[in-house]
N, C-alpha and C. Protein backbone atom coordinates (compact mmCIF):
# COMPACT_ATOMS: atom_id res chain seq x y z
N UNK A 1 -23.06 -2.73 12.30
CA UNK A 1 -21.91 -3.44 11.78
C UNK A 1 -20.98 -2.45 11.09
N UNK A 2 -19.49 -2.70 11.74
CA UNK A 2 -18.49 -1.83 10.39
C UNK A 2 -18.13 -2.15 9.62
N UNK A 3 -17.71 -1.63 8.63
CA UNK A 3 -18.07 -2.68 7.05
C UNK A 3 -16.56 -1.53 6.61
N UNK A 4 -15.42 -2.12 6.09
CA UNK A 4 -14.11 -1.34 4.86
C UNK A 4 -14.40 -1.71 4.24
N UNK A 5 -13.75 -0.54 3.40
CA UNK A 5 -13.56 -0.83 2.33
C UNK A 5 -12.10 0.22 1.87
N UNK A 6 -11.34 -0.94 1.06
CA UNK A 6 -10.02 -0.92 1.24
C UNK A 6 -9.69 0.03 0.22
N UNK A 7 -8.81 1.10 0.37
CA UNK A 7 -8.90 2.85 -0.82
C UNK A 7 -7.25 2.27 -1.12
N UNK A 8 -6.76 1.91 -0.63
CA UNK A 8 -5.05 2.09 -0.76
C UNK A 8 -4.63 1.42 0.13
N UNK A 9 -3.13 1.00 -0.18
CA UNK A 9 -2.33 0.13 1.07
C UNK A 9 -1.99 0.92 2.41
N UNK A 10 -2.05 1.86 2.27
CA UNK A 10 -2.20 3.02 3.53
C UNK A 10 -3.60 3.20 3.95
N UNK A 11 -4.56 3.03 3.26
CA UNK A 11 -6.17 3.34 4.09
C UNK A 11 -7.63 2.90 3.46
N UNK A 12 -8.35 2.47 4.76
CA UNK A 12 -9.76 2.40 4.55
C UNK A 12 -10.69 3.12 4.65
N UNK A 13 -11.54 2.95 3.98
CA UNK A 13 -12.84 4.19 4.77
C UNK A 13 -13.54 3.06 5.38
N UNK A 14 -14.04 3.29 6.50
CA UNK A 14 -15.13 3.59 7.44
C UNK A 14 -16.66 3.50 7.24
N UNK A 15 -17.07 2.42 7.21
CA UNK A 15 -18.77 2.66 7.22
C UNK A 15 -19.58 2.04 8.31
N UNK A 16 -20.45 2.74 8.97
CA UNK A 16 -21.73 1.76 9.32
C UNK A 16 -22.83 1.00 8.76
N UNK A 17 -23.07 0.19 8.80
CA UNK A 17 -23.74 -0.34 7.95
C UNK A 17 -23.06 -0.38 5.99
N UNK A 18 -23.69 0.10 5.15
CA UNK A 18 -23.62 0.01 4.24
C UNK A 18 -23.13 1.19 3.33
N UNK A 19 -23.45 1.90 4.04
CA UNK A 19 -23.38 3.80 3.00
C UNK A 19 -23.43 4.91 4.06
N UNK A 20 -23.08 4.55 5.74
CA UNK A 20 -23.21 5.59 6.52
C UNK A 20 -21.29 5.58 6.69
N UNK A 21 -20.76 6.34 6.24
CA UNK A 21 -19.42 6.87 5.89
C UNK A 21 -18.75 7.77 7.52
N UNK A 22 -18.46 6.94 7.94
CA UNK A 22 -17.83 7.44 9.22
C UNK A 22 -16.46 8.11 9.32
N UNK A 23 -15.50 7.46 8.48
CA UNK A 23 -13.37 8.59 8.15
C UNK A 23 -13.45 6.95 7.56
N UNK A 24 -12.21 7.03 7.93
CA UNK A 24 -10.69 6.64 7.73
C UNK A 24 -9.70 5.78 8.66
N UNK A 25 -9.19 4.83 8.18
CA UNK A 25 -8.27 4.00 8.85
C UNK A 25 -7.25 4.63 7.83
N UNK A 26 -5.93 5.49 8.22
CA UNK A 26 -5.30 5.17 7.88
C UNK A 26 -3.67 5.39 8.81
N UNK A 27 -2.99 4.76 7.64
CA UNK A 27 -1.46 3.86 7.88
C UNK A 27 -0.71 5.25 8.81
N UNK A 28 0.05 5.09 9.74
CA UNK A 28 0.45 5.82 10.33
C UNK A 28 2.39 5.71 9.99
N UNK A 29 3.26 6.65 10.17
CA UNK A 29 4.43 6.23 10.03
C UNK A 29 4.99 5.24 10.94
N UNK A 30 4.51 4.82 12.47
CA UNK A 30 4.79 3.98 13.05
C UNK A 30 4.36 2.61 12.72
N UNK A 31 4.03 2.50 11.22
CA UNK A 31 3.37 0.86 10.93
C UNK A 31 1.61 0.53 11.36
N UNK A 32 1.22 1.26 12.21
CA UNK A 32 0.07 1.07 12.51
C UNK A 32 -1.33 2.27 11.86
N UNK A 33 -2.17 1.31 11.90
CA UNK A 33 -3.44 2.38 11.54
C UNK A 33 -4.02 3.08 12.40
N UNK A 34 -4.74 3.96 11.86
CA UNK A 34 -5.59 4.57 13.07
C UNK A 34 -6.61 5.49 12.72
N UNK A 35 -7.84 5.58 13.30
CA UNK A 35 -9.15 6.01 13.08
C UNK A 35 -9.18 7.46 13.17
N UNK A 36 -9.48 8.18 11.72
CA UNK A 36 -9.85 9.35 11.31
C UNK A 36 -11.34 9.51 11.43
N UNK A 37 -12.25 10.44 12.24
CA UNK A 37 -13.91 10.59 11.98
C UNK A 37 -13.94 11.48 11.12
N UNK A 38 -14.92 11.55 9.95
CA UNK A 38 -15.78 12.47 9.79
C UNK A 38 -15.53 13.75 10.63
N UNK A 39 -15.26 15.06 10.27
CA UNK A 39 -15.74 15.93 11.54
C UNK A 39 -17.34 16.03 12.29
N UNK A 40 -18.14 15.99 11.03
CA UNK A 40 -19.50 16.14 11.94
C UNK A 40 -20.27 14.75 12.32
N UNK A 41 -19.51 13.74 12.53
CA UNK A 41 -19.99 12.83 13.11
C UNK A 41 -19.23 12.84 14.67
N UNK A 42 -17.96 13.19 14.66
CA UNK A 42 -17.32 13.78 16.11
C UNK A 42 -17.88 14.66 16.93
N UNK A 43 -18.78 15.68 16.41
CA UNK A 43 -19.54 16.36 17.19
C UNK A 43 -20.49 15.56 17.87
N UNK A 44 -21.19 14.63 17.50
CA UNK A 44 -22.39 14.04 18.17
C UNK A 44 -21.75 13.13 19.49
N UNK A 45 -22.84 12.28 19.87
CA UNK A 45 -22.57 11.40 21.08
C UNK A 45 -22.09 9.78 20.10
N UNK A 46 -21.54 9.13 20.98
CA UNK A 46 -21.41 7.92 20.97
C UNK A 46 -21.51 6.84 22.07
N UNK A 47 -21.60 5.82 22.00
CA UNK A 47 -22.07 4.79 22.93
C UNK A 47 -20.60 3.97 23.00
N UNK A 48 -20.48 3.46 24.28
CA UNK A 48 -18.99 2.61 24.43
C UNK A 48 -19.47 1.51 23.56
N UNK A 49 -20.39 0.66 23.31
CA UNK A 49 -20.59 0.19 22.09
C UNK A 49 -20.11 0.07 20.74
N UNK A 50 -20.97 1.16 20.53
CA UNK A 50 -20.57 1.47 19.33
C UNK A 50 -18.91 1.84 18.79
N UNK A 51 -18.09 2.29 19.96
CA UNK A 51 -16.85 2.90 19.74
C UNK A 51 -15.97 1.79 19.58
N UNK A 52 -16.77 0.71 20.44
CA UNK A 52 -15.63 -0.56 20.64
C UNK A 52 -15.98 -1.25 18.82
N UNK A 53 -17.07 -1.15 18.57
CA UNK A 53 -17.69 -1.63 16.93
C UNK A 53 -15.99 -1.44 16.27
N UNK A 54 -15.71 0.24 16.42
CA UNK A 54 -15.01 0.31 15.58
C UNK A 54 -13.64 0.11 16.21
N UNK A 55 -13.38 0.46 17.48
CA UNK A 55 -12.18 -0.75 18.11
C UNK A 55 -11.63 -1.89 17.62
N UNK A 56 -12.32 -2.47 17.87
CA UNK A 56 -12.36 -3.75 17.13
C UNK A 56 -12.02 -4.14 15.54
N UNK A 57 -12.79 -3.03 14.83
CA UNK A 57 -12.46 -3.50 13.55
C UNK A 57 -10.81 -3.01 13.25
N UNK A 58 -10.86 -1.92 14.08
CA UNK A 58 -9.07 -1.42 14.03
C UNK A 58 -8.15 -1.97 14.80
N UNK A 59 -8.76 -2.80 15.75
CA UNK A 59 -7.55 -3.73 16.06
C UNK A 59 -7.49 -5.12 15.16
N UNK A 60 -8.35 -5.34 14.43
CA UNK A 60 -8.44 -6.55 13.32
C UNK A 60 -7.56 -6.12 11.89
N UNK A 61 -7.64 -4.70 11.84
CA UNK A 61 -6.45 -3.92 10.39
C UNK A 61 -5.22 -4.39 11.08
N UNK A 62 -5.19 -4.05 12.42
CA UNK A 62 -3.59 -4.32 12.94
C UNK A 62 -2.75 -5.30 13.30
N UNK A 63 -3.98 -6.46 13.21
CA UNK A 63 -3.35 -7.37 13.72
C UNK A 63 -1.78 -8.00 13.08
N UNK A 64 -1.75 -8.19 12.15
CA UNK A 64 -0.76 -8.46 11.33
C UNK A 64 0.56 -7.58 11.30
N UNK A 65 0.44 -6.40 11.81
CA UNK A 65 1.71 -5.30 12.32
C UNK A 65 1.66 -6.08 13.50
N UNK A 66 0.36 -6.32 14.40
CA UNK A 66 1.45 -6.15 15.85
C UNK A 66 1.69 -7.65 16.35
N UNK A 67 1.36 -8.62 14.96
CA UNK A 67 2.19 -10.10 15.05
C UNK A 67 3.97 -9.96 14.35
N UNK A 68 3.89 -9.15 13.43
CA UNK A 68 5.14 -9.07 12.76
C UNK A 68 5.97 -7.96 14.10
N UNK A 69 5.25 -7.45 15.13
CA UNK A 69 6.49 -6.58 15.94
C UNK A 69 6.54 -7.56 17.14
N UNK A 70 5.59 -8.35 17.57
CA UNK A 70 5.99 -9.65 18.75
C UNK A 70 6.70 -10.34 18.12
N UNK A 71 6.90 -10.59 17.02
CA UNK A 71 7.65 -11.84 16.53
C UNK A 71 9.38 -11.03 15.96
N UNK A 72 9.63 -10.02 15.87
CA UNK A 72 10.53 -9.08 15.97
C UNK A 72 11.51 -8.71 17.30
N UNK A 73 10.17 -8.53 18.75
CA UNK A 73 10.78 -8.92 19.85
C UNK A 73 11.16 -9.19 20.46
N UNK A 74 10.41 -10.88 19.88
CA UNK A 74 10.83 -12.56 20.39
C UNK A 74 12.48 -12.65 20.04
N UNK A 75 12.73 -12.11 18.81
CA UNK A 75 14.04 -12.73 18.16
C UNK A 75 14.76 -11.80 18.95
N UNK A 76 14.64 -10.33 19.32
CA UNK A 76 15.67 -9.52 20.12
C UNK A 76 15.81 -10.41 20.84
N UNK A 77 14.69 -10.45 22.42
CA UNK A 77 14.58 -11.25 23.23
C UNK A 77 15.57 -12.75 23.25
N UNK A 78 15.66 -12.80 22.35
CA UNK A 78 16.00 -14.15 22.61
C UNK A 78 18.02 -13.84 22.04
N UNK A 79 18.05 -12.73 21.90
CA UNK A 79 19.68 -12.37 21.46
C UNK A 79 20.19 -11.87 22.47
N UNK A 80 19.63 -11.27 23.36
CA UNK A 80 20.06 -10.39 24.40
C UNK A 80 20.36 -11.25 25.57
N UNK A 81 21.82 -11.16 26.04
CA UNK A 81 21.90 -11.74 27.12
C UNK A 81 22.34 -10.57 28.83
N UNK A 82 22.05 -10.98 29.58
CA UNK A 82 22.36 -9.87 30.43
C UNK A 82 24.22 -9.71 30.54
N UNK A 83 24.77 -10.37 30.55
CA UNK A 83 25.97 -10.49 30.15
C UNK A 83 26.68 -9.13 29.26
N UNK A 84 25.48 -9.00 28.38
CA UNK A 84 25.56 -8.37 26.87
C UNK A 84 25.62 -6.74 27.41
N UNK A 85 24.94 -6.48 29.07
CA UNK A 85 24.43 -5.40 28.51
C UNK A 85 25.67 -4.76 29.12
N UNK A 86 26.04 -3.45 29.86
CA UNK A 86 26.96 -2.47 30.39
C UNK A 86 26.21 -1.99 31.40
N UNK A 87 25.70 -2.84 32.32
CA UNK A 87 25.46 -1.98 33.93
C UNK A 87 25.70 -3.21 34.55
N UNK A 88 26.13 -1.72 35.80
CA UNK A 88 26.77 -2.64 36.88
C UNK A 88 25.35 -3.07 38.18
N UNK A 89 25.43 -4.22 38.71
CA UNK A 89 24.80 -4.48 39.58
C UNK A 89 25.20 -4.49 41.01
């Protein structure tokens, strides 16, 4: 199981289980997070499993950026008319 724990509004650390300390989620300038390892846990192997473990928990930090940028889209989307744009067909 991956387990945060929340350091700052920019980042989490990373655990397995309880006290096995894997990096870092943190805030990127594009709004989104993203997974820092440990260096010497990058050296070893991993299992698609296990990688998706933490997939998952980093697409669950993001969810809330990448509802606030569909819902950002929607409203372009819905301003833009082809009319609007400057090419010729």
């Amino acid at each position: 199981m991956i387990n945060l724990e929340k350091r700052s509004i920019k980042e989490y650390s990373v655990y397995f289980g309880e006290d096995k300390y894997l990096g870092t989620f943190k805030l990127d300038v594009n709004g989104e997070f993203y997974f820092w390892g440990v260096d010497n846990y990058l050296a070893s192997c991993w299992s698609s499993h296990f990688l998706r473990l933490i997939a998952d928990k980093l697409d669950e930090v993001n969810k809330p950026f990448e509802k606030e940028l569909e819902m950002c889209f929607r409203k372009e989307d819905n301003k833009l008319k082809i009319e609007d744009l400057n090419v010729n067909f």
